[in-house]
N, C-alpha and C. Protein backbone atom coordinates (compact mmCIF):
# COMPACT_ATOMS: atom_id res chain seq x y z
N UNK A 1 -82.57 1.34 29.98
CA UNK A 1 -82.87 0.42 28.90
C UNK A 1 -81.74 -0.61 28.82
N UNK A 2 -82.38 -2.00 28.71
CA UNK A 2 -81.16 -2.82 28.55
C UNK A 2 -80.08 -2.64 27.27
N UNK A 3 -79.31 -3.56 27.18
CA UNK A 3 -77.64 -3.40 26.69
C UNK A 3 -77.70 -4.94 25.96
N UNK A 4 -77.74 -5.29 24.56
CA UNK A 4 -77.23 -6.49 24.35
C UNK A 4 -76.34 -6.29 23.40
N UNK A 5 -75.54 -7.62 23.18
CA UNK A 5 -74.79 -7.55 22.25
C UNK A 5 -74.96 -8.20 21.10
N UNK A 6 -74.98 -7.93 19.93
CA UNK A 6 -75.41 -9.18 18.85
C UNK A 6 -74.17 -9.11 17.65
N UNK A 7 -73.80 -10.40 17.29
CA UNK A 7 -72.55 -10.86 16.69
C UNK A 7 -73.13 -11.41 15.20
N UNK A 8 -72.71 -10.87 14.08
CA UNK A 8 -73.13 -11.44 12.69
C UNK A 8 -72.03 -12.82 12.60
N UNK A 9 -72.54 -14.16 11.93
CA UNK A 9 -71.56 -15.05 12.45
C UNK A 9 -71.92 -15.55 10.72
N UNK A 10 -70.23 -15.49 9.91
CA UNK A 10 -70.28 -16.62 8.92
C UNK A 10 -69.52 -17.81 8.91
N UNK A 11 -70.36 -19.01 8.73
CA UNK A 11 -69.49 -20.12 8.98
C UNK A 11 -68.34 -20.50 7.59
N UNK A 12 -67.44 -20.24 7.25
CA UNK A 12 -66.07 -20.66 6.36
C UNK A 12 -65.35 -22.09 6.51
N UNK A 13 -65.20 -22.07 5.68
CA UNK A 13 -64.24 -22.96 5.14
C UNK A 13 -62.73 -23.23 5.12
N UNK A 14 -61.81 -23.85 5.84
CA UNK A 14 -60.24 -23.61 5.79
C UNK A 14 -59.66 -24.41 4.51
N UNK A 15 -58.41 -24.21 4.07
CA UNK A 15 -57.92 -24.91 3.04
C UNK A 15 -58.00 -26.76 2.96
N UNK A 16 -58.40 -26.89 4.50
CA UNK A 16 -58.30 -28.38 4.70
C UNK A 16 -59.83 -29.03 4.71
N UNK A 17 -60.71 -27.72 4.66
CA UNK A 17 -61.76 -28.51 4.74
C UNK A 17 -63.01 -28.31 6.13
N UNK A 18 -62.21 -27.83 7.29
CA UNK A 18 -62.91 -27.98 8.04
C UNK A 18 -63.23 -26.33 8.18
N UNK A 19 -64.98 -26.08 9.24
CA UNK A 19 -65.75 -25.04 9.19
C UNK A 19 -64.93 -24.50 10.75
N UNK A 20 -65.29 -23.39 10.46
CA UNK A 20 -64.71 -22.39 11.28
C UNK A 20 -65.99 -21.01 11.79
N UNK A 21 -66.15 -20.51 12.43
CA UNK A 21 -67.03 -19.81 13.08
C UNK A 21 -66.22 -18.21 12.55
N UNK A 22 -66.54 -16.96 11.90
CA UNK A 22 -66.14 -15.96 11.86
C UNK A 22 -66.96 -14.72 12.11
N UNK A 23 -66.62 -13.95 12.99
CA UNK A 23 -67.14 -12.77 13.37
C UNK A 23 -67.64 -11.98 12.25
N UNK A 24 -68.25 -11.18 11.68
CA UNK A 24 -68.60 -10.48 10.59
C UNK A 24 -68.30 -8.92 11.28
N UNK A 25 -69.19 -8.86 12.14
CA UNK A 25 -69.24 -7.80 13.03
C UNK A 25 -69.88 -7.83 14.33
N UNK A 26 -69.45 -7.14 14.98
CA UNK A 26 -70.66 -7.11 16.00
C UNK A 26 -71.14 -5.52 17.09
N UNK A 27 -72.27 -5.84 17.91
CA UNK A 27 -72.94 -4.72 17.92
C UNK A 27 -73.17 -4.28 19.18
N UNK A 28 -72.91 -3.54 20.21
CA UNK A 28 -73.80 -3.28 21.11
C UNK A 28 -75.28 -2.80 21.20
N UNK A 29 -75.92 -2.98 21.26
CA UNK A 29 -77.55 -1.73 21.11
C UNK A 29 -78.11 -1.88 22.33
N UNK A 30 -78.83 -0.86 22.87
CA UNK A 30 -79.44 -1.00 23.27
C UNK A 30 -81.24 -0.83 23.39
N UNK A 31 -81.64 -1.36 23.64
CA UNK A 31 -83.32 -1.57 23.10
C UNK A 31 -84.23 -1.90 24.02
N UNK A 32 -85.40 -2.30 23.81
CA UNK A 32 -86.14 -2.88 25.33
C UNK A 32 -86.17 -4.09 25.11
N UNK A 33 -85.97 -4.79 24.18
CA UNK A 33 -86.24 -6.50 23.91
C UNK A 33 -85.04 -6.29 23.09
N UNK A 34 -84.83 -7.78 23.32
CA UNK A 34 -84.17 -8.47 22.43
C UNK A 34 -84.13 -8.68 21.16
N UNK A 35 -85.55 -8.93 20.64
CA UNK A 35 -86.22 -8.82 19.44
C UNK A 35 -86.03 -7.18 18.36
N UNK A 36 -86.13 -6.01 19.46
CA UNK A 36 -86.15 -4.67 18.82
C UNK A 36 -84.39 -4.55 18.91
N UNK A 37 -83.30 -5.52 19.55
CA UNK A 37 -81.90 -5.23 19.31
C UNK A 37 -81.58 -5.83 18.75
N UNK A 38 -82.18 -6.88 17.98
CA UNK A 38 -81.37 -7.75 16.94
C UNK A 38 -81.87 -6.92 15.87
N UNK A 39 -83.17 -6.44 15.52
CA UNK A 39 -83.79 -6.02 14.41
C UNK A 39 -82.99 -4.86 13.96
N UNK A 40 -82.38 -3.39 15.54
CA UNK A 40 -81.75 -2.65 15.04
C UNK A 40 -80.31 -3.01 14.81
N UNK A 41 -80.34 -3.80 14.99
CA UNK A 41 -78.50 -4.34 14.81
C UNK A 41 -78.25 -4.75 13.45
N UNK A 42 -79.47 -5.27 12.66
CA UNK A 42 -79.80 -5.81 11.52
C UNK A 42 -79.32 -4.60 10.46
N UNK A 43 -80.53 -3.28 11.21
CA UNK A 43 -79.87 -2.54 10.34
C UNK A 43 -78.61 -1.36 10.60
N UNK A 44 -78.05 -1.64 11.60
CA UNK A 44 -77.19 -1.39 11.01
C UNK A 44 -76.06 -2.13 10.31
N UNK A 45 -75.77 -3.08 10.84
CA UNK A 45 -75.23 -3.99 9.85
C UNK A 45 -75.35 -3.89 8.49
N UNK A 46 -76.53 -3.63 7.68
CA UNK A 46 -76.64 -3.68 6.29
C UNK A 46 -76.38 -2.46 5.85
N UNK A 47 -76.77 -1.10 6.91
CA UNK A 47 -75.60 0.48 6.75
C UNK A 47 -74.50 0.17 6.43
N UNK A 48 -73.79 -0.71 7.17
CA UNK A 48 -72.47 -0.19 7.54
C UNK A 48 -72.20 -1.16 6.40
N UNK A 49 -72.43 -2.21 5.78
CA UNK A 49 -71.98 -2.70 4.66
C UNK A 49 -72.39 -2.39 3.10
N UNK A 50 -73.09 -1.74 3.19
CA UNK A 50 -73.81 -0.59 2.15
C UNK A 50 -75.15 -2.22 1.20
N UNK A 51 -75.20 -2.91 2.18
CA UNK A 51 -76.52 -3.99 1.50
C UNK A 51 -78.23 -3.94 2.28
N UNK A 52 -79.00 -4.67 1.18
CA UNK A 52 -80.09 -4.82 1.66
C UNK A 52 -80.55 -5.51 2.70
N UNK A 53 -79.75 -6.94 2.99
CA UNK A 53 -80.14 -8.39 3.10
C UNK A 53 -78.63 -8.87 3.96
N UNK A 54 -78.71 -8.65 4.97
CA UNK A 54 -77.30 -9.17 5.89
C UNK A 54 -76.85 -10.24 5.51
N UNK A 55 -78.14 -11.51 4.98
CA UNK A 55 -77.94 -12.23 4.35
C UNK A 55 -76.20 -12.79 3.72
N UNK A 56 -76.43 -11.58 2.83
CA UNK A 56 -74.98 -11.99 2.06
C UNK A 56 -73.80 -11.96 2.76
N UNK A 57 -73.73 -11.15 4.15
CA UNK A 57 -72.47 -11.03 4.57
C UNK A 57 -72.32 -12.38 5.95
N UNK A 58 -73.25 -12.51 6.49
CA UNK A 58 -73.83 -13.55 7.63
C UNK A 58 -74.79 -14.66 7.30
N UNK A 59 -73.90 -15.96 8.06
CA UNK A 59 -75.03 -16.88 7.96
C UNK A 59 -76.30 -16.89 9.18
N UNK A 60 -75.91 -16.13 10.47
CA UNK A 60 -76.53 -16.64 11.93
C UNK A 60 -75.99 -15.05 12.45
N UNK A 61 -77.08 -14.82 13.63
CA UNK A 61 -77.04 -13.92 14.40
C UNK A 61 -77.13 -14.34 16.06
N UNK A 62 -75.91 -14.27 16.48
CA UNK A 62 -75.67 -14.76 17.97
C UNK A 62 -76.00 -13.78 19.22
N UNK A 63 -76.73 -13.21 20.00
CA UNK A 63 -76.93 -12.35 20.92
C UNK A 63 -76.78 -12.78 22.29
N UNK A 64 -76.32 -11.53 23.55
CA UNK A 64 -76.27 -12.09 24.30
C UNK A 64 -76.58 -10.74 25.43
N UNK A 65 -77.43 -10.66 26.39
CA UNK A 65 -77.65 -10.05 26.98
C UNK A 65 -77.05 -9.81 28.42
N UNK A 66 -76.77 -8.62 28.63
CA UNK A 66 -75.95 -8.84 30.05
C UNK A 66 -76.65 -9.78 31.33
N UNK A 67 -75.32 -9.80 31.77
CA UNK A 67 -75.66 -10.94 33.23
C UNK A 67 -76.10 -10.11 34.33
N UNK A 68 -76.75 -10.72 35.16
CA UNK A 68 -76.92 -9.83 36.71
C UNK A 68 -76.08 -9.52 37.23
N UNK A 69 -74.87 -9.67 37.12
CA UNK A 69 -73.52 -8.95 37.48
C UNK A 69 -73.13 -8.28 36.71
N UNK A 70 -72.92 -8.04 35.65
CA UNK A 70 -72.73 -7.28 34.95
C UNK A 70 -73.48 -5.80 34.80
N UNK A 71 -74.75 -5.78 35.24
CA UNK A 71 -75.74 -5.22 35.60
C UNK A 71 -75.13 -4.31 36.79
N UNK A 72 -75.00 -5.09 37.73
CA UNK A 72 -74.98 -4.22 38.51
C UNK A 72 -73.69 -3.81 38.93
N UNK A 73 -72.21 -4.35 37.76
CA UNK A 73 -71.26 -3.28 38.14
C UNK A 73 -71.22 -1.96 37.03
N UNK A 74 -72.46 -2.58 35.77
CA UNK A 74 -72.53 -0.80 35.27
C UNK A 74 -73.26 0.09 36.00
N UNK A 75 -74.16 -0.46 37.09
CA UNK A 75 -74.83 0.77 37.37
C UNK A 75 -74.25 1.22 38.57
């Protein structure tokens, strides 16, 4: 079964003004789609922060699935 990774991303604010990209958390899962590893990544994300709605902790969910090399130096 594939391996992706999915990253909760909130965009912030610095004292000067300008936006900044911040990790929230992020996830390995693995799943058969992409679609069923963001969904379980979803929840755990809202486990592990004890909420309903990731919402509050993330603005964007970034994923990225392994490469064909990567592939084939895990297996």
């Amino acid at each position: 079964m594939p391996s992706f990774e999915v990253r909760f991303i909130k965009t912030v604010c610095d004292d000067t003004g300008h936006e900044h990209r911040a990790c929230q958390a992020t996830f390995t899962v693995e799943a058969p789609s992409l679609t069923d590893a963001v969904r379980r990544a979803e929840v755990d994300f809202c486990r592990q922060k004890q909420v309903h709605d990731w919402t509050i902790f993330a603005d964007a969910v970034e994923f990225r699935s392994p490469t064909a090399l990567e592939r084939a130096w895990a297996s």
